[in-house]
PDB file of N, CA and C in Angstrom:
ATOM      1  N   UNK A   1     -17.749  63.178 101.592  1.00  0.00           N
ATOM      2  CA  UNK A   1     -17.100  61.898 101.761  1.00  0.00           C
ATOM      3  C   UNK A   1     -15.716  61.966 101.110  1.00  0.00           C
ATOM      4  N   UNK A   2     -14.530  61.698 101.742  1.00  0.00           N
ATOM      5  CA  UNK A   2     -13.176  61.702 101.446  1.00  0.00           C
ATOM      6  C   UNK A   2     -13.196  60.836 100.411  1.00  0.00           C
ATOM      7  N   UNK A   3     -12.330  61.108  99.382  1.00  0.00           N
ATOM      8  CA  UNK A   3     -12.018  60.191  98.019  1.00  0.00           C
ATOM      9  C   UNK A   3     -11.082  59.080  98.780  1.00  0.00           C
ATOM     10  N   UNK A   4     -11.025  57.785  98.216  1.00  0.00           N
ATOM     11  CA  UNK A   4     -10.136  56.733  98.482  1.00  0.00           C
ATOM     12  C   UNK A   4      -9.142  56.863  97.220  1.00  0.00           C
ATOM     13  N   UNK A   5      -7.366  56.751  97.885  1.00  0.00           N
ATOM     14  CA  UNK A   5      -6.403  56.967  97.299  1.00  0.00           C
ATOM     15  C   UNK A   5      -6.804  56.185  96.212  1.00  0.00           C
ATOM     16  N   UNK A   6      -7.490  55.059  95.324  1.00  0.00           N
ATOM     17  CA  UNK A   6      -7.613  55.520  94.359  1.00  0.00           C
ATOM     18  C   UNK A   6      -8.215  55.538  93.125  1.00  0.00           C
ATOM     19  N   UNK A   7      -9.141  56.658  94.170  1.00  0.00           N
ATOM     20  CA  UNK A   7     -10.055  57.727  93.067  1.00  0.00           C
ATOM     21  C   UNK A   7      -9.231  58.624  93.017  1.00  0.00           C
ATOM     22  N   UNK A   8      -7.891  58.787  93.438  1.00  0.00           N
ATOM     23  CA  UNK A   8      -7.850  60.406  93.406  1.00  0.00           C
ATOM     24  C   UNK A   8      -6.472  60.365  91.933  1.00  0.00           C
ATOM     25  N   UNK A   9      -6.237  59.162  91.495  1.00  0.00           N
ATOM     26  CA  UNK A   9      -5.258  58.797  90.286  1.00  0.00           C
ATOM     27  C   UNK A   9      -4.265  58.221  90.812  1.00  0.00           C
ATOM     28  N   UNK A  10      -4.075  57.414  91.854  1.00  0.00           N
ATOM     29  CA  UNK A  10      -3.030  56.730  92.047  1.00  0.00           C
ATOM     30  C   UNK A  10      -2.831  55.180  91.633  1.00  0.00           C
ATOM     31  N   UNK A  11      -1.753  54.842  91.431  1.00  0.00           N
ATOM     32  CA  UNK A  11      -1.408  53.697  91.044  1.00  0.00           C
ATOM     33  C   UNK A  11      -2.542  52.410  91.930  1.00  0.00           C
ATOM     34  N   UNK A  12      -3.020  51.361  91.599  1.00  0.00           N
ATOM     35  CA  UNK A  12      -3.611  50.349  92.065  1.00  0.00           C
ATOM     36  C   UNK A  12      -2.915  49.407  92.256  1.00  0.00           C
ATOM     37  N   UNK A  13      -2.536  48.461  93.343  1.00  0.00           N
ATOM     38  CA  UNK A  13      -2.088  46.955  93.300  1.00  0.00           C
ATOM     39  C   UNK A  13      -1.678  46.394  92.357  1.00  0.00           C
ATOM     40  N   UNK A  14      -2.496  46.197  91.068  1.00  0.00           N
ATOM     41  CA  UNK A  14      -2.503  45.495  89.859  1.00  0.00           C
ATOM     42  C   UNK A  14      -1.950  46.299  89.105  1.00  0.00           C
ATOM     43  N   UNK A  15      -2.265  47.462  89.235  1.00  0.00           N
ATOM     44  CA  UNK A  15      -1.449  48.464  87.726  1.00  0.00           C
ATOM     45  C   UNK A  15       0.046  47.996  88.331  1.00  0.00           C
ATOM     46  N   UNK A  16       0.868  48.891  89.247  1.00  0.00           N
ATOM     47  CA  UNK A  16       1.918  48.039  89.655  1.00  0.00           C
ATOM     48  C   UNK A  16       2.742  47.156  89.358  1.00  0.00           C
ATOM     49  N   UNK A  17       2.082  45.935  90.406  1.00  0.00           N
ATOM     50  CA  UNK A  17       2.586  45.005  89.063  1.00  0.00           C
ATOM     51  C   UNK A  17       2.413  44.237  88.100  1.00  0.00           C
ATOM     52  N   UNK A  18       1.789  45.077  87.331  1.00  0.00           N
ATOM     53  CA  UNK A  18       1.571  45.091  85.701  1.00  0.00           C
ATOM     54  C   UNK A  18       2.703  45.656  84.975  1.00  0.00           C
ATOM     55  N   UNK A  19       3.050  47.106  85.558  1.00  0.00           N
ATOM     56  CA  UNK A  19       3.898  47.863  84.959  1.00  0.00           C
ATOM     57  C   UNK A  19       5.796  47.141  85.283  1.00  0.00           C
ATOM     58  N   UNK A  20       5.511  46.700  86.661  1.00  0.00           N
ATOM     59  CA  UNK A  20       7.207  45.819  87.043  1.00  0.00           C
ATOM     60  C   UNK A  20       6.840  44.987  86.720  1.00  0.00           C
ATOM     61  N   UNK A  21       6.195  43.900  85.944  1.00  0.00           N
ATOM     62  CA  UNK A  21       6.281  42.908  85.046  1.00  0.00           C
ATOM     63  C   UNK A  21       6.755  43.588  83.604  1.00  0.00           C
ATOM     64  N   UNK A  22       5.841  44.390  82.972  1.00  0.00           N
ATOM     65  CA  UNK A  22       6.874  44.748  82.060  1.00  0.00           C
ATOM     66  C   UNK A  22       7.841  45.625  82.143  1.00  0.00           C
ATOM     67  N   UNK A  23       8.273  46.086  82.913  1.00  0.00           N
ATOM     68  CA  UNK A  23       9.608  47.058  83.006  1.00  0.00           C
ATOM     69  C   UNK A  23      10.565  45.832  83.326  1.00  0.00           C
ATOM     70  N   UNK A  24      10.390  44.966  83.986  1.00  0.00           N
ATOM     71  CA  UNK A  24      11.200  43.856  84.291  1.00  0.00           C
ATOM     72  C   UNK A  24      11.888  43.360  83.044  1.00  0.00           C
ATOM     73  N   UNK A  25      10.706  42.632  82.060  1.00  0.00           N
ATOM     74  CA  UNK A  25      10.745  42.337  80.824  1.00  0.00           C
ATOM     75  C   UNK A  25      11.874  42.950  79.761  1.00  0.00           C
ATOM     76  N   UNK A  26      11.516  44.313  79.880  1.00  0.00           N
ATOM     77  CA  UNK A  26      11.668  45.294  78.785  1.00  0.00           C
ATOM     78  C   UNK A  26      13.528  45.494  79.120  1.00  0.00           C
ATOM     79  N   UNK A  27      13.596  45.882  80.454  1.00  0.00           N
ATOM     80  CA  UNK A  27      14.819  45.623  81.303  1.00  0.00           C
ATOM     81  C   UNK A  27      15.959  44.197  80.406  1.00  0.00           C
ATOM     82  N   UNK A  28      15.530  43.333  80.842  1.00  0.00           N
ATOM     83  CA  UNK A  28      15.932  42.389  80.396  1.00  0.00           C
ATOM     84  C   UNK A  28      16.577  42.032  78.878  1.00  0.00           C
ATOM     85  N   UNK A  29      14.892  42.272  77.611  1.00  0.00           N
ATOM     86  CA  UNK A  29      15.527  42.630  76.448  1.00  0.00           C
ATOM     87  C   UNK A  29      16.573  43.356  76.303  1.00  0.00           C
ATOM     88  N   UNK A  30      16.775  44.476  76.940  1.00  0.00           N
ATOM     89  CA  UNK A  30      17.848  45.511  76.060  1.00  0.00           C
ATOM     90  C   UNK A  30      18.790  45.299  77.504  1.00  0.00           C
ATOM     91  N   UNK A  31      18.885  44.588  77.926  1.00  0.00           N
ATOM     92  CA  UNK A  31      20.086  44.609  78.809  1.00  0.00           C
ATOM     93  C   UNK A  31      20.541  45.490  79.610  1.00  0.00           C
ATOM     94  N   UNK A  32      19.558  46.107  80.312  1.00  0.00           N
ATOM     95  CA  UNK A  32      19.714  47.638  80.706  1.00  0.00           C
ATOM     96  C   UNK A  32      19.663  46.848  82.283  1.00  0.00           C
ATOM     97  N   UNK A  33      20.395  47.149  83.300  1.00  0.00           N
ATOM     98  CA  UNK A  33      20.273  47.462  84.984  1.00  0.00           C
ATOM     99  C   UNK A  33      18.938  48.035  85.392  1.00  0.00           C
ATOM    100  N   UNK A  34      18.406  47.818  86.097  1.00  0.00           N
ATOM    101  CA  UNK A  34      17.155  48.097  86.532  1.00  0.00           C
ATOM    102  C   UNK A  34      17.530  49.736  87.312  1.00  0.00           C
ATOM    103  N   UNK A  35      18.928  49.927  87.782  1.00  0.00           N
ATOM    104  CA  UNK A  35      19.320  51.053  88.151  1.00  0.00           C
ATOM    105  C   UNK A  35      19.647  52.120  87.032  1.00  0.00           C
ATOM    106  N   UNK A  36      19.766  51.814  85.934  1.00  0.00           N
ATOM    107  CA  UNK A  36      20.489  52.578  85.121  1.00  0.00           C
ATOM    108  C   UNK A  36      19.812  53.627  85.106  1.00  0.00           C
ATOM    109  N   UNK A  37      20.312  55.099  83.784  1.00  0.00           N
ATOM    110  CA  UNK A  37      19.205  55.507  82.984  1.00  0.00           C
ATOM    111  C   UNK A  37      18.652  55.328  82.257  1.00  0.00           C
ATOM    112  N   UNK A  38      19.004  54.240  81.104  1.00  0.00           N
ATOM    113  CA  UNK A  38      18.043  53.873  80.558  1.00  0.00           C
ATOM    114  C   UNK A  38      17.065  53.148  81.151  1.00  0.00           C
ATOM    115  N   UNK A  39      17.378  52.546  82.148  1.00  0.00           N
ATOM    116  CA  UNK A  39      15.875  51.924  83.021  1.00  0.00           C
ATOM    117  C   UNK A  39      14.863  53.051  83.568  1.00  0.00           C
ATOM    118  N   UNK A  40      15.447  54.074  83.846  1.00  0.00           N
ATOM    119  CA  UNK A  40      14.574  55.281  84.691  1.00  0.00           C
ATOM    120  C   UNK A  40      13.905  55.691  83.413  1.00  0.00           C
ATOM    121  N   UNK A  41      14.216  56.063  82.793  1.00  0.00           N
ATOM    122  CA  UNK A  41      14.064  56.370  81.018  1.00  0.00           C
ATOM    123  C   UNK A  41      12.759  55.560  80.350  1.00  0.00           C
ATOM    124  N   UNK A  42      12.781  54.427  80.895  1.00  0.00           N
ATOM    125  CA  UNK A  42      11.762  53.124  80.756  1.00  0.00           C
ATOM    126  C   UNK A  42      10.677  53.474  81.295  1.00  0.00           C
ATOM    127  N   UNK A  43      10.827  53.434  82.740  1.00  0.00           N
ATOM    128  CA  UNK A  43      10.255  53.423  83.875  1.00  0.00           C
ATOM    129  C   UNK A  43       9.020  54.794  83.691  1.00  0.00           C
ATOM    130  N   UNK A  44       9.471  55.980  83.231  1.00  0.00           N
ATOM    131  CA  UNK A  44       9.071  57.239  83.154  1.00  0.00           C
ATOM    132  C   UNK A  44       8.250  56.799  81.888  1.00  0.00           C
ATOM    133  N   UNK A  45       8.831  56.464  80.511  1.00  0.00           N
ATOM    134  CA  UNK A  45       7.793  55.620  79.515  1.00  0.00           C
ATOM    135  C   UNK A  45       6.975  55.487  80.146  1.00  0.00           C
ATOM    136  N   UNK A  46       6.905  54.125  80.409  1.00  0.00           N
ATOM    137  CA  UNK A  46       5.720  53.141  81.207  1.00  0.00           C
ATOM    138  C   UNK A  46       4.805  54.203  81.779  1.00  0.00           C
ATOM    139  N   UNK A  47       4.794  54.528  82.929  1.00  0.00           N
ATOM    140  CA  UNK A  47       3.761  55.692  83.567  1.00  0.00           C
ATOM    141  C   UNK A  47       3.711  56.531  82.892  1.00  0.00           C
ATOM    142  N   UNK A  48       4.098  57.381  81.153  1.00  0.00           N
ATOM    143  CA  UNK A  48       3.206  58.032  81.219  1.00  0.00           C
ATOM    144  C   UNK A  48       2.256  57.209  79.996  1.00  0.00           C
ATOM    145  N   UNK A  49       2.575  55.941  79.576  1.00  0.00           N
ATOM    146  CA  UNK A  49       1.774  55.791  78.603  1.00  0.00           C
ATOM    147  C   UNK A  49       0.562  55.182  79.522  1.00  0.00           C
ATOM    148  N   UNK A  50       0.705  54.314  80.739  1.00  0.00           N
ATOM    149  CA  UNK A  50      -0.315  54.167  81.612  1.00  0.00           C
ATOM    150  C   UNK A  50      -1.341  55.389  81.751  1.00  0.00           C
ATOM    151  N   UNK A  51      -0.794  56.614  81.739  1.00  0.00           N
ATOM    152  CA  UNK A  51      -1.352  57.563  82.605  1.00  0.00           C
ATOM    153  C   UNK A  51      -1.939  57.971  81.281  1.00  0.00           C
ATOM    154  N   UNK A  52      -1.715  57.593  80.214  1.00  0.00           N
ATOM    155  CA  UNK A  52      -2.886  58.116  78.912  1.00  0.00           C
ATOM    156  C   UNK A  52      -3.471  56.792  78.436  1.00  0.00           C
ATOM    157  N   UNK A  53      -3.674  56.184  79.605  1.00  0.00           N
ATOM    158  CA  UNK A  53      -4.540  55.248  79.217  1.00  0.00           C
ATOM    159  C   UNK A  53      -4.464  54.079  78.741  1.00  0.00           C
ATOM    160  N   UNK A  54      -3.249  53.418  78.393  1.00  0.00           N
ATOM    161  CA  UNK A  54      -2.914  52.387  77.570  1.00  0.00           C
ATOM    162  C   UNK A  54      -1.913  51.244  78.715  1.00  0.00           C
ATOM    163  N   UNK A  55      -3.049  50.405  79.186  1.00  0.00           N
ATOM    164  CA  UNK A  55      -3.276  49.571  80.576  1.00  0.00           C
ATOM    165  C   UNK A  55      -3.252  48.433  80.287  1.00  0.00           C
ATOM    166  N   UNK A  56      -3.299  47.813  78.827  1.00  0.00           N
ATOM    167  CA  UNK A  56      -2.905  45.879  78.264  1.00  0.00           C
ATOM    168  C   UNK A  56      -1.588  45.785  78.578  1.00  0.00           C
ATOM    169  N   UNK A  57      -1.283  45.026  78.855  1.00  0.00           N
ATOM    170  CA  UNK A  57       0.261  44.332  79.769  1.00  0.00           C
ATOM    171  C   UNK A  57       0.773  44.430  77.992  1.00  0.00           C
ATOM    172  N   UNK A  58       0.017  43.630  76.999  1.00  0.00           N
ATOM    173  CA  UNK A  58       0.840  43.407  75.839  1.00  0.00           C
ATOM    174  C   UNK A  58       1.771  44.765  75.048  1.00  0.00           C
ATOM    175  N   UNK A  59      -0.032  45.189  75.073  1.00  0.00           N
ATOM    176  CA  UNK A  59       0.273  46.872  74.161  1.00  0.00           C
ATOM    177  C   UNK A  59       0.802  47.504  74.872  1.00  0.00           C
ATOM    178  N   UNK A  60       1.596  48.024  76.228  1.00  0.00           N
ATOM    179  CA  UNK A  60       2.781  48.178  76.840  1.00  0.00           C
ATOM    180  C   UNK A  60       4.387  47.657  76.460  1.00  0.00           C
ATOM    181  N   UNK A  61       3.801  46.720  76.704  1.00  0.00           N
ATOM    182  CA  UNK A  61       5.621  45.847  76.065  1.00  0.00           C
ATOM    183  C   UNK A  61       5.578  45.845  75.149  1.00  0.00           C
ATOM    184  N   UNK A  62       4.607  45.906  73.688  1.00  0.00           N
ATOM    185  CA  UNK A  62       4.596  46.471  72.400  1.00  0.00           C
ATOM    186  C   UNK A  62       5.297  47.714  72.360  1.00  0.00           C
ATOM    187  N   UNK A  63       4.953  49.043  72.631  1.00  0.00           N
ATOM    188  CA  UNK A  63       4.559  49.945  73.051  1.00  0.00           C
ATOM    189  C   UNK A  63       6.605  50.432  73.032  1.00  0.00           C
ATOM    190  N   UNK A  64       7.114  49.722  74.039  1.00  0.00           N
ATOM    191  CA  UNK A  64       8.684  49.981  74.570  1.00  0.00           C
ATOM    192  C   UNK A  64       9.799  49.166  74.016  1.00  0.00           C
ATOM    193  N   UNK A  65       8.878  48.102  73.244  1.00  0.00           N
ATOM    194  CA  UNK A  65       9.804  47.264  72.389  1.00  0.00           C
ATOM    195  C   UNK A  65       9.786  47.974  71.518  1.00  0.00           C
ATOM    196  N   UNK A  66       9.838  48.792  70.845  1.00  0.00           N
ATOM    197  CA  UNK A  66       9.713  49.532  69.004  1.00  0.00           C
ATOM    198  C   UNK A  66      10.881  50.035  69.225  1.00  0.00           C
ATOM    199  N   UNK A  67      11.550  50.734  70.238  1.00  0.00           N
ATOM    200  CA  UNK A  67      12.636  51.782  70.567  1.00  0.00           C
ATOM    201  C   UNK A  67      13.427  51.193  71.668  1.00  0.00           C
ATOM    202  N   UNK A  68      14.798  51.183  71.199  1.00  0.00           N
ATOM    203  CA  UNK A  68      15.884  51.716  72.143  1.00  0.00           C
ATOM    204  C   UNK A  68      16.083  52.703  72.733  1.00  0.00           C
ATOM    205  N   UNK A  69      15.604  53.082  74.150  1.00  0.00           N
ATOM    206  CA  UNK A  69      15.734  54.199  74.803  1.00  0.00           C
ATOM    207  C   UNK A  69      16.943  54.676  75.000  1.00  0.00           C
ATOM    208  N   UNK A  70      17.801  55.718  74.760  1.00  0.00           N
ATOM    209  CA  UNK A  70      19.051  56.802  75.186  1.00  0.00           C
ATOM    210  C   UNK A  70      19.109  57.269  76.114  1.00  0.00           C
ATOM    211  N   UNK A  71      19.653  57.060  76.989  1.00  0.00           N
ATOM    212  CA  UNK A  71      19.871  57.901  78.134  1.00  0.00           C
ATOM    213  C   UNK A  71      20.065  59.383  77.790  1.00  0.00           C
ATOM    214  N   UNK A  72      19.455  60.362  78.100  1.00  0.00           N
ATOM    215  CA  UNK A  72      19.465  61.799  78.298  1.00  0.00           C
ATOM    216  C   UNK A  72      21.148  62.180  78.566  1.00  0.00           C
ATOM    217  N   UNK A  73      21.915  62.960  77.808  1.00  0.00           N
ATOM    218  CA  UNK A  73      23.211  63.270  78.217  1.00  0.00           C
ATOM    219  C   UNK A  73      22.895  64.285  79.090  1.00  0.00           C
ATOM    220  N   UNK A  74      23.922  64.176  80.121  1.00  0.00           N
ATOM    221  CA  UNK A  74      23.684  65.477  81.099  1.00  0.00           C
ATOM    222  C   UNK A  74      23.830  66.738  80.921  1.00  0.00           C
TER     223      UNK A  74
END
C-alpha cells in the first residue's frame, strides 16, 4: 500500500500555517521583508526546529524571538 504524502514527512495543512503565522509574526518584530535574508534565514530556522520536533505555535515564536538572525555574508 503506497504511503500518503504525509506519512512520508511532509509538511501538513496545519503545520503550514502554523509555521506562516509565526514567520509572519517573527517577520514583523524585527522588521525584516518577508523577501529578505534574514527572512529566508527565519524561514530555514522554523523548519528545522519543526523538523526536530518542536510543533507549539508558542515555543516556536519563543524559540526565534531569543535571537536576531544575520544574514550570512556572501
Amino acid at each position: 500500500m503506497p504511503k500518503s504524502v504525509y506519512d512520508r514527512g511532509l509538511l501538513k495543512p496545519a503545520d503550514i500555517a502554523r509555521l506562516q503565522r509565526v514567520f509572519d509574526e517573527a517577520c514583523k518584530q524585527r522588521e525584516a521583508e518577508p523577501e529578505s535574508s534574514e527572512a529566508r534565514e527565519l524561514a530555514l530556522t522554523l523548519l528545522a526546529l519543526h523538523n526536530a520536533g518542536m510543533t507549539d505555535e508558542d515555543m516556536l515564536m519563543e524559540a526565534v524571538s531569543f535571537r536576531r538572525l544575520e544574514p550570512k555574508s556572501a
